[in-house]
C-alpha atoms as a PDB file:
ATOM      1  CA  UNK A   1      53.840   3.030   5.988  1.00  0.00           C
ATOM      2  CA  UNK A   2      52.844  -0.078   7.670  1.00  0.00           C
ATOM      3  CA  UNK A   3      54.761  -2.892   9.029  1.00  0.00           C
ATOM      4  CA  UNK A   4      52.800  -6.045  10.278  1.00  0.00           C
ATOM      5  CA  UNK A   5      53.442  -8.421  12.723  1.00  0.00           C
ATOM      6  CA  UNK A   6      52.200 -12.035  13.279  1.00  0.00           C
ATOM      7  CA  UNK A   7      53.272 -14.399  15.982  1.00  0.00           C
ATOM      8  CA  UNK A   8      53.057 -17.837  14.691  1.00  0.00           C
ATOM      9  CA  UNK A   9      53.547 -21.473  16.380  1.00  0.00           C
ATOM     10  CA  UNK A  10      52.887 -24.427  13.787  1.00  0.00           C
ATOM     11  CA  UNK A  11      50.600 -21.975  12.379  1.00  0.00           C
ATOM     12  CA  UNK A  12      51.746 -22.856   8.532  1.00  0.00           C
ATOM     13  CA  UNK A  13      48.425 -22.748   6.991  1.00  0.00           C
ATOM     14  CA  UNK A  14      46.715 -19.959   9.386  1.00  0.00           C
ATOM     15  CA  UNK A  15      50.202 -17.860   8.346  1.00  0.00           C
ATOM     16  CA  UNK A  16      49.300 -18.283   4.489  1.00  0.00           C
ATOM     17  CA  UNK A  17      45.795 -17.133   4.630  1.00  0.00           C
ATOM     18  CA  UNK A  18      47.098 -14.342   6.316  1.00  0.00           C
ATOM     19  CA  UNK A  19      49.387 -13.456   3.913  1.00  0.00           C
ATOM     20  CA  UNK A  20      47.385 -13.817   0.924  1.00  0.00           C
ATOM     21  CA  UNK A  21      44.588 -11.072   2.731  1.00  0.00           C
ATOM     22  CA  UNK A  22      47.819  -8.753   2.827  1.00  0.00           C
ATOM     23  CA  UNK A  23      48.853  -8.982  -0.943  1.00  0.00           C
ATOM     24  CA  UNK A  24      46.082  -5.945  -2.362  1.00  0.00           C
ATOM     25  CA  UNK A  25      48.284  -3.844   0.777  1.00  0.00           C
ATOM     26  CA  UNK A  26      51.413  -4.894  -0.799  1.00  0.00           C
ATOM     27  CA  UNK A  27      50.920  -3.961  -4.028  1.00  0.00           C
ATOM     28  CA  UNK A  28      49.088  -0.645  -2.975  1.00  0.00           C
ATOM     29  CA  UNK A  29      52.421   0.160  -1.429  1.00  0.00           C
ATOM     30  CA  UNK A  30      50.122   0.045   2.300  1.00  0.00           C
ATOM     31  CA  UNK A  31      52.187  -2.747   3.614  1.00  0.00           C
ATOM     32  CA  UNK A  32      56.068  -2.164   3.682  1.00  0.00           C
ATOM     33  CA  UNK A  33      57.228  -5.322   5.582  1.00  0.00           C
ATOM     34  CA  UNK A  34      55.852  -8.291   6.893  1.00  0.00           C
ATOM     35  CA  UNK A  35      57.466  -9.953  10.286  1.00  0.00           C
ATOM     36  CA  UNK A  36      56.769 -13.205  11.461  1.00  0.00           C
ATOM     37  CA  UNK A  37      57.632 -13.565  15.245  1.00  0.00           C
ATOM     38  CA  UNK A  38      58.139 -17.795  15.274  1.00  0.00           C
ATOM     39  CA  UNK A  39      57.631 -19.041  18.723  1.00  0.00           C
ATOM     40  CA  UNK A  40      59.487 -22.323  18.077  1.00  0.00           C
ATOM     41  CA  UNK A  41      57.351 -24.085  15.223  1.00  0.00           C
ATOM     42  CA  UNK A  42      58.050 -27.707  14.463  1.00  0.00           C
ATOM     43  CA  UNK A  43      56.326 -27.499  10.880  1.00  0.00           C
ATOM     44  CA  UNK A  44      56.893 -25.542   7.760  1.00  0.00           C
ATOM     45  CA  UNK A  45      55.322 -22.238   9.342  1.00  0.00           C
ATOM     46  CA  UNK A  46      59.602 -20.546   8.606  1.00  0.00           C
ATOM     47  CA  UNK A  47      59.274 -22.249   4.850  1.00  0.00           C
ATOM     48  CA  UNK A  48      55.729 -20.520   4.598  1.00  0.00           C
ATOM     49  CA  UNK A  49      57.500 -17.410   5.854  1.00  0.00           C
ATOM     50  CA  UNK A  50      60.453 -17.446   4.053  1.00  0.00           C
ATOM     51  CA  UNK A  51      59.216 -18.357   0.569  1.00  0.00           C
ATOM     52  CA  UNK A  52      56.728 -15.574   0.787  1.00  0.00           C
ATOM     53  CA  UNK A  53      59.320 -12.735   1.736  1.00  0.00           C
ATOM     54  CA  UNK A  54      58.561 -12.047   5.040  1.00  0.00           C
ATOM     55  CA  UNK A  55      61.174 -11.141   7.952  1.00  0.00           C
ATOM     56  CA  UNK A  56      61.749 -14.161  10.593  1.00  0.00           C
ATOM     57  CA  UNK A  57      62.460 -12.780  14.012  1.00  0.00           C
ATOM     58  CA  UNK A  58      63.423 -15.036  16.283  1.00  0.00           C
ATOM     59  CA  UNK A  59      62.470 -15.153  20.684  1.00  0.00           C
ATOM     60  CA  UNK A  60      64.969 -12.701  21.653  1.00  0.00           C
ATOM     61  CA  UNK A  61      64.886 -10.408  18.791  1.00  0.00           C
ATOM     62  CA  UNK A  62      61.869  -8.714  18.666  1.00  0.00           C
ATOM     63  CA  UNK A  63      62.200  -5.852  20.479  1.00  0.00           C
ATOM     64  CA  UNK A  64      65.187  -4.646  18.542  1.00  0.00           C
ATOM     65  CA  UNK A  65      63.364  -5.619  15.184  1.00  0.00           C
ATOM     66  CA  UNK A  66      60.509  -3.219  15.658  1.00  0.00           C
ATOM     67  CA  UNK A  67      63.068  -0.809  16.962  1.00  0.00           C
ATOM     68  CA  UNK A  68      64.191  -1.710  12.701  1.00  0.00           C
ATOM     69  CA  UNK A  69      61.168  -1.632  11.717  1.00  0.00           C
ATOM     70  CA  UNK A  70      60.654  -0.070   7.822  1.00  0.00           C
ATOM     71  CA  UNK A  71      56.856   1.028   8.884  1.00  0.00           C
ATOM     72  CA  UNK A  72      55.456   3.813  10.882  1.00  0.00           C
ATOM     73  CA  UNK A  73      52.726   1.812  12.284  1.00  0.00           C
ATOM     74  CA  UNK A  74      52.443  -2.129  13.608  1.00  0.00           C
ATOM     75  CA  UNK A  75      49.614  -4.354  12.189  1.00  0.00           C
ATOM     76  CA  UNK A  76      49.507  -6.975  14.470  1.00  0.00           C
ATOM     77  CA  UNK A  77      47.717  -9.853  13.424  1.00  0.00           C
ATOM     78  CA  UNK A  78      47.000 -13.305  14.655  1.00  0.00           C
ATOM     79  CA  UNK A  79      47.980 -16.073  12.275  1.00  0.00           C
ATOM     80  CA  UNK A  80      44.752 -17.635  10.203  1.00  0.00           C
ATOM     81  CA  UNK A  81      43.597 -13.853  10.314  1.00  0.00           C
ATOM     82  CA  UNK A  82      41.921 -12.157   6.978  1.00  0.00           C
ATOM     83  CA  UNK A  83      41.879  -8.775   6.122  1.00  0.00           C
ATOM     84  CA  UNK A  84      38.352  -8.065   3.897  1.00  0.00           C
ATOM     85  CA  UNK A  85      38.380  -6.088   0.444  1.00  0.00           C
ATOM     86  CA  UNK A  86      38.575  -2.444   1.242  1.00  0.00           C
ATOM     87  CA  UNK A  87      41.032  -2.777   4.395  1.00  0.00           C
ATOM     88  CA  UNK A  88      43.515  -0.208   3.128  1.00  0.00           C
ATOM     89  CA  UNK A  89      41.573   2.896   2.336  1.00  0.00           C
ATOM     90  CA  UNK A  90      40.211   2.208   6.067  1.00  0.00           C
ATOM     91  CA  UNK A  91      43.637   2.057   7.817  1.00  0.00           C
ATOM     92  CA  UNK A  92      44.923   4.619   5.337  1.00  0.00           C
ATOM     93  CA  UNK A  93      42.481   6.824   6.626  1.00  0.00           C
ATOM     94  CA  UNK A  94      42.573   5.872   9.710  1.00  0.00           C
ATOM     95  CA  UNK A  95      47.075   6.467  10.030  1.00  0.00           C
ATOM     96  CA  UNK A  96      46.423   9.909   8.175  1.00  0.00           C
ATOM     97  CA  UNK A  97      43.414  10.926  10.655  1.00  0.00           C
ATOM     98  CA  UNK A  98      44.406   9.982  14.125  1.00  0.00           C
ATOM     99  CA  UNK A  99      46.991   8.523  16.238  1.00  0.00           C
ATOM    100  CA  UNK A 100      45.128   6.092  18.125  1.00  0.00           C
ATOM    101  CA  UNK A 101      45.334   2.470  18.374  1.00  0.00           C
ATOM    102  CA  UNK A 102      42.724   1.144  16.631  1.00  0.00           C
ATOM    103  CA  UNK A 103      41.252  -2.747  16.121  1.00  0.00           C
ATOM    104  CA  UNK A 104      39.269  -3.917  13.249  1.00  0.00           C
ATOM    105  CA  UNK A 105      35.445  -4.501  12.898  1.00  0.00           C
ATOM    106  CA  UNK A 106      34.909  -8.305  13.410  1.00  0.00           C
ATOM    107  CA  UNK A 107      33.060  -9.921  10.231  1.00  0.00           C
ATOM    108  CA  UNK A 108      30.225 -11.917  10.634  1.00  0.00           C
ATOM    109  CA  UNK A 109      31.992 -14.824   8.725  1.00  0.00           C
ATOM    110  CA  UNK A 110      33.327 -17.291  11.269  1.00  0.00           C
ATOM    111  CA  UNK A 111      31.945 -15.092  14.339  1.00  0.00           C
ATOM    112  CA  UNK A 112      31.832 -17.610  16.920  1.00  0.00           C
ATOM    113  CA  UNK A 113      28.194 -17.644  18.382  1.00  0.00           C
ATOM    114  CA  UNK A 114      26.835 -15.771  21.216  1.00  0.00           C
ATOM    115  CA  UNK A 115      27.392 -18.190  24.255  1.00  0.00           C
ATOM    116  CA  UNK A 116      30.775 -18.969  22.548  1.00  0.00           C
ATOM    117  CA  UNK A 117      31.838 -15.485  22.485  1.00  0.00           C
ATOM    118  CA  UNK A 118      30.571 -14.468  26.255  1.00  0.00           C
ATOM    119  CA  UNK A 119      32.238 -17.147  27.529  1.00  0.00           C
ATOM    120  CA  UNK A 120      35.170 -17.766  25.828  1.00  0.00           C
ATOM    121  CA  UNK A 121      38.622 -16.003  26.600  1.00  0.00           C
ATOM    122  CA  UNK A 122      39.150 -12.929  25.304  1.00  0.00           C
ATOM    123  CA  UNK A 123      42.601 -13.190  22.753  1.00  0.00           C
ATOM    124  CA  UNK A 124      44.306  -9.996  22.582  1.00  0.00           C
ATOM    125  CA  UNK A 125      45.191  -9.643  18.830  1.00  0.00           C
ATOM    126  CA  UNK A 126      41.653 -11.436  17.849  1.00  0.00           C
ATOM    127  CA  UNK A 127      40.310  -8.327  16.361  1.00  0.00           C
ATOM    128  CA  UNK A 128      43.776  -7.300  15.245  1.00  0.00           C
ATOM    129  CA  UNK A 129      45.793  -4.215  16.576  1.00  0.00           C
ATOM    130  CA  UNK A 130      47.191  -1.249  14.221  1.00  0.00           C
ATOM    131  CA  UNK A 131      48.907   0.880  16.605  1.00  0.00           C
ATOM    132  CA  UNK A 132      51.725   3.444  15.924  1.00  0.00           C
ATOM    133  CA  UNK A 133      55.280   2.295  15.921  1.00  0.00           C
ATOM    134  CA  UNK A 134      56.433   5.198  18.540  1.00  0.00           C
ATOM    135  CA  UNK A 135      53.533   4.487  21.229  1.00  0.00           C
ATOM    136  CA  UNK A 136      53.994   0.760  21.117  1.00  0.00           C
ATOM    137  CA  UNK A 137      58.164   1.205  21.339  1.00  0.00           C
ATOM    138  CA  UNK A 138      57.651   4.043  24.007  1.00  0.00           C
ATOM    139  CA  UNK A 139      54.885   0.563  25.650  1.00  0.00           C
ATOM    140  CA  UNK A 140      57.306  -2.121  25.281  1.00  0.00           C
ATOM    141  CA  UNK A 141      60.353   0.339  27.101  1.00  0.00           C
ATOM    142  CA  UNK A 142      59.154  -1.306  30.128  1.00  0.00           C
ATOM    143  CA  UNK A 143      59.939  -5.077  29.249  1.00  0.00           C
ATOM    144  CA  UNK A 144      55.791  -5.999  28.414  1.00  0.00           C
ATOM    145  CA  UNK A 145      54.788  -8.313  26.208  1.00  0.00           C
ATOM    146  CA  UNK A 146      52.920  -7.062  23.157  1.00  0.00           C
ATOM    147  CA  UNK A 147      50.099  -9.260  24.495  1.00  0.00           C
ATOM    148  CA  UNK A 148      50.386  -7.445  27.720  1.00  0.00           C
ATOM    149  CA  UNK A 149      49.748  -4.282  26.081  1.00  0.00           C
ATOM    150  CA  UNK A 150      46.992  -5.150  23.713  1.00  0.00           C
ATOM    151  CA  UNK A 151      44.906  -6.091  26.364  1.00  0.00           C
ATOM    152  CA  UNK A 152      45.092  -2.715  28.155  1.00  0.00           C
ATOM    153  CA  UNK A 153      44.997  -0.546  25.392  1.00  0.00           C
ATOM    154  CA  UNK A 154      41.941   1.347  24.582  1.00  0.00           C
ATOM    155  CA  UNK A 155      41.262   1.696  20.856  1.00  0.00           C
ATOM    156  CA  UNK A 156      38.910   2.835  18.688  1.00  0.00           C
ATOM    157  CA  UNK A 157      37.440   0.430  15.791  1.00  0.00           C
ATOM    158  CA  UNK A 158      37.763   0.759  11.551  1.00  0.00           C
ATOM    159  CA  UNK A 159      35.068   0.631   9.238  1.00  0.00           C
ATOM    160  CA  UNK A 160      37.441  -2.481   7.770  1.00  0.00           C
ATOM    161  CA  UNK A 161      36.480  -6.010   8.564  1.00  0.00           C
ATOM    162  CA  UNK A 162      38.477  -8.561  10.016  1.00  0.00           C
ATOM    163  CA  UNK A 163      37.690 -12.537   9.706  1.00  0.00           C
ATOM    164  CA  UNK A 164      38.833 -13.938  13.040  1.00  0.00           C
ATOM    165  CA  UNK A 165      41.068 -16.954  13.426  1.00  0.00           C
ATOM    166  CA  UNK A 166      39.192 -19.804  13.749  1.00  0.00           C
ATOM    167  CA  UNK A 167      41.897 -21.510  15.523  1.00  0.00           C
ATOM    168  CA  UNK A 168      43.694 -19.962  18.752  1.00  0.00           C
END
């Protein structure tokens, strides 16, 4: 079903809130694998990672681990990210309706205020990205970043709310 994708950098305690928004998808059988793309962290962001099941992939291995990957569609989430109740039926609906990329509705918990939001800089996986693992392979053919991608990709949004990352 679903494999999701979160690149962390001393981002231990962002990387377990994270997680624990994902556990109703586990259990549901929504979420098949959990990678955790580690940018060279100097705290316990692998321990965090590792004790909680998740895949490490190291700098140069990403591309051939989502080539690997057990799910049909990415989830790509920023570390700190949480998923509210109710998330799965939405992207369950959404991977069973559609083959767009699609982003998450941004909660009004921890929305950043107006000014803040107009002026600050616009993060690619803020809103989160659930995209379909053959378009974002046949994207990343040419040697882009994920990043690169996100931020050129049109998408349409899920009912399913997303609390931002307050750090980033």
């Amino acid at each position: 079903m679903l494999t999701v994708l979160i690149e962390t950098h001393n981002d231990e305690e962002g990387l377990a809130r994270t997680l624990s928004s994902l556990v109703a998808g586990s259990v549901e059988g929504v979420v098949r694998e959990v990678l955790v793309h580690d940018r060279g962290s100097t705290d316990h962001t692998t321990l965090v990672a590792d004790h909680t099941g998740c895949v490490l992939v190291g700098e140069g291995d990403l591309p051939a681990r989502l080539r690997h990957a057990r799910g049909d569609w990415f989830l790509v989430l920023e570390p700190g990210a949480r998923l509210t109740d109710g998330w799965t039926e939405a992207v369950m609906l959404h991977m069973t309706a559609t083959s767009k990329p699609a982003r998450f509705t941004r909660s009004r918990i921890g929305r950043p205020r107006f000014l803040a939001r107009l002026f600050s800089t616009r993060r690619p996986f803020a809103d989160g990205l659930l995209i379909s693992k053959r378009q974002a392979l046949a994207l990343l053919k040419d040697g882009a970043e994920l990043k690169t991608i996100a931020r050129r990709l049109s998408t349409t949004r899920t009912p399913a709310e997303i609390v931002s990352s307050p750090k980033r």
